[in-house]
Protein backbone atom coordinates (compact mmCIF):
# COMPACT_ATOMS: atom_id res chain seq x y z
CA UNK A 1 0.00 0.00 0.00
CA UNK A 2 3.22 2.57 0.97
CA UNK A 3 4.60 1.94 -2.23
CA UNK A 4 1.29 2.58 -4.24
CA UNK A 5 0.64 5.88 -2.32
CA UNK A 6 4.56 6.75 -2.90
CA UNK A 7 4.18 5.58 -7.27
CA UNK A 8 0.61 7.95 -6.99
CA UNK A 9 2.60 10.69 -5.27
CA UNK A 10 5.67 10.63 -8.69
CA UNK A 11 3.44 10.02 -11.07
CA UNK A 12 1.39 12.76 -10.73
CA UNK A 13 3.68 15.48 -9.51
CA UNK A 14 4.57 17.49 -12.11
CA UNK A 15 6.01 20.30 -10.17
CA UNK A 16 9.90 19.60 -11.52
CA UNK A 17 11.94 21.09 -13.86
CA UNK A 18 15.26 20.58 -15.67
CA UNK A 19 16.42 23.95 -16.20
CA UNK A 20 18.66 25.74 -13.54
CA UNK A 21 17.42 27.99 -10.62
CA UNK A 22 18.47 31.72 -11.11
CA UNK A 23 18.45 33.22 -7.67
CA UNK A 24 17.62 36.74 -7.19
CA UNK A 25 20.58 39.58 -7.06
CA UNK A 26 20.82 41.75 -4.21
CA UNK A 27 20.28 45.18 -4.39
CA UNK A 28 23.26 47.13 -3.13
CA UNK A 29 21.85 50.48 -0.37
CA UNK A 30 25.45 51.82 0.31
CA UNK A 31 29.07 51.24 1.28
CA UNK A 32 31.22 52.95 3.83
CA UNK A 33 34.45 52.65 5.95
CA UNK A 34 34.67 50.95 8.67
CA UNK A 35 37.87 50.85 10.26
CA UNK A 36 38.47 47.48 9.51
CA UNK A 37 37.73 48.22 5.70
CA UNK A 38 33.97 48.92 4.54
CA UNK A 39 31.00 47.86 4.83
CA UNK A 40 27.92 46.95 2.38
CA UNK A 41 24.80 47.34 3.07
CA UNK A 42 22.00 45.56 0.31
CA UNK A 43 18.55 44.33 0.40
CA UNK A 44 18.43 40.93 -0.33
CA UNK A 45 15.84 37.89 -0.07
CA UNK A 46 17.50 34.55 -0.84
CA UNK A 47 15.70 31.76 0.75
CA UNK A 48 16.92 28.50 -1.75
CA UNK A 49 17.69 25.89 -0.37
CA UNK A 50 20.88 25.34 -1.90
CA UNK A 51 22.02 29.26 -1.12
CA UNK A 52 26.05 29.68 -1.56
CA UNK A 53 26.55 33.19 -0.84
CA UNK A 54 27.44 36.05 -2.62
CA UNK A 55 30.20 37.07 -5.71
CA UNK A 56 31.81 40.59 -5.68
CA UNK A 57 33.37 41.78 -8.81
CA UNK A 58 35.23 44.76 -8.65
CA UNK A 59 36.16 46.35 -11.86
CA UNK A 60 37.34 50.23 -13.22
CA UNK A 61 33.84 50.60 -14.69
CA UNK A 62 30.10 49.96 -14.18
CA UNK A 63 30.10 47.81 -17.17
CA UNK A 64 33.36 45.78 -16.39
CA UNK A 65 31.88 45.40 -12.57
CA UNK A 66 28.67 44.07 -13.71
CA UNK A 67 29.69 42.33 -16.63
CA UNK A 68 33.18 40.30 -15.75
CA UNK A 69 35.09 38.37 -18.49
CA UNK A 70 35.28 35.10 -16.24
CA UNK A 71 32.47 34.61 -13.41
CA UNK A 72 34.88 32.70 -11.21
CA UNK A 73 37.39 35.92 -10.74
CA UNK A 74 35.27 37.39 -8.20
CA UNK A 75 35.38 37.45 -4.57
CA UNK A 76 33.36 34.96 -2.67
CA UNK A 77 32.19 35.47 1.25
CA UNK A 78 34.45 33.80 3.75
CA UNK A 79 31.71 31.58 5.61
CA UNK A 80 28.21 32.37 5.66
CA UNK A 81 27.59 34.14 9.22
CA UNK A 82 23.84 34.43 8.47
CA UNK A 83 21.21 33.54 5.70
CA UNK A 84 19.68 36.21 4.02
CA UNK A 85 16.19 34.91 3.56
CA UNK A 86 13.85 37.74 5.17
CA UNK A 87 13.36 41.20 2.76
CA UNK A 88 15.60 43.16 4.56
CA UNK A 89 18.70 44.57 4.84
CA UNK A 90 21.73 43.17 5.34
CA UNK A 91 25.48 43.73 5.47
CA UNK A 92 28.81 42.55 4.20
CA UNK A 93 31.92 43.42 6.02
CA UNK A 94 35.05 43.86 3.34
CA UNK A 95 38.35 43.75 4.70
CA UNK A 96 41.72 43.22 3.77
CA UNK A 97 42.20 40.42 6.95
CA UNK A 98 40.87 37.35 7.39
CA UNK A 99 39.46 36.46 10.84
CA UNK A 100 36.15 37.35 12.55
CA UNK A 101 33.89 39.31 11.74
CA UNK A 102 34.55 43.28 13.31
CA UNK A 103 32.23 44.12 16.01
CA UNK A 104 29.45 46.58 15.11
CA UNK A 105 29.59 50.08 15.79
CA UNK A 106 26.80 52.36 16.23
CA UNK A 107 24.55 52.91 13.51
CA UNK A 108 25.57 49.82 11.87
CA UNK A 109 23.88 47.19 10.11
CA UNK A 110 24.11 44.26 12.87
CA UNK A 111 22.53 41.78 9.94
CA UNK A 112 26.15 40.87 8.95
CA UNK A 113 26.03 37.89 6.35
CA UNK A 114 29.61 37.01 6.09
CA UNK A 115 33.09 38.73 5.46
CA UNK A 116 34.77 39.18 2.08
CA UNK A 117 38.66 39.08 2.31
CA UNK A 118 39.92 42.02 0.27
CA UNK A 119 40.93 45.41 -0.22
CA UNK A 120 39.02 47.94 -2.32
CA UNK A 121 40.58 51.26 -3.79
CA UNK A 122 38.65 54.23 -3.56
CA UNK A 123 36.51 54.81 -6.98
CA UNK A 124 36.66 51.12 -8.01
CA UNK A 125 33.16 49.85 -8.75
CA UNK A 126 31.30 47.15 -7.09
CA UNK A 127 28.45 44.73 -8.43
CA UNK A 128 27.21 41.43 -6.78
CA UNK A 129 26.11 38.31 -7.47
CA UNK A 130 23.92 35.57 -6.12
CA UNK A 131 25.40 32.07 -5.81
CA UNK A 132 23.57 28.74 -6.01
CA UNK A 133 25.07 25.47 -5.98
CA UNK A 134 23.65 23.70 -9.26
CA UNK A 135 23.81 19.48 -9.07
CA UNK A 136 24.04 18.17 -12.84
CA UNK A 137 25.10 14.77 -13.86
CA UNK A 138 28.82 14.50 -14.08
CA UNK A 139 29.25 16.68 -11.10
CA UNK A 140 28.05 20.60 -10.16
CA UNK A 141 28.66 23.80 -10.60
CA UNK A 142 27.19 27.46 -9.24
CA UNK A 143 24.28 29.14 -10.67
CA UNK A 144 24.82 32.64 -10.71
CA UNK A 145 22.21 35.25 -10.27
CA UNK A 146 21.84 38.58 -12.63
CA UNK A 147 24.17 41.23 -11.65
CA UNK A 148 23.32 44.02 -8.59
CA UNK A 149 23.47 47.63 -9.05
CA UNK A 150 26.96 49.25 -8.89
CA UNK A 151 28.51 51.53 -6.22
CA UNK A 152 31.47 53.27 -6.35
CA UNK A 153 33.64 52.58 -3.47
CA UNK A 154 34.34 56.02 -1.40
């Protein structure tokens, strides 16, 4: 009888697909310095299941910042601190050390997702991307979201 109700159950779901998830980019509120680097603030929502973290691409122009030659040159988040699954807004400490996360001052976001190991020159421009981990046959990859907004870096 389990087995019947279990075939029933396959057979007549049809809520599957075969095409990747795109995940929704964040949308990027503001950056400042901190004095451990800067800090990004962005809206974001990304409940999946599968949820990676986030991509920064840095790059001399909007265009080069939103649209990098190679997707795997960016700069991933060093451990995810907290999932961004609620519509608000979060934060994303960049610094040029590894370690813990800096303590948050007044006025900061507290909602810190995780920490990006890097330094960022002032005037560079910043984009983000959604990651999702993607399992194919043969092995898997990341499924990346469309790109953020840009800020220039102060």
């Amino acid at each position: 009888m389990r087995f019947l109700v279990i075939s029933l159950f396959f057979i007549s779901c049809s809520n599957y697909t075969t095409t990747k998830l795109k995940p929704v980019p964040p949308i990027l509120i503001s950056i400042k310095q901190i004095p451990t680097g800067h800090l990004l603030t962005m809206r974001a929502s990304n409940p999946e299941i599968f949820f990676a973290g986030y991509r920064m691409f840095v790059g001399t122009s909007e265009n080069s910042a939103r649209n990098p030659n190679d997707l795997n040159t960016g700069i991933d988040c060093s451990g995810i601190n907290l999932l961004p699954n609620l519509p608000i807004e979060y934060s994303i400490e960049i610094s040029p050390t590894a370690g813990a996360l800096a303590p948050v001052q007044a006025g900061d976001n507290p909602n810190r997702v995780c920490k990006m190991v890097t330094s960022l020159s002032s005037g560079s421009y910043i984009s983000l991307r959604a990651l999702l981990l993607s399992f194919q046959v043969g092995g898997g990859s990341f499924s990346f979201s469309a790109p953020s907004n840009v800020l220039i870096v102060p």
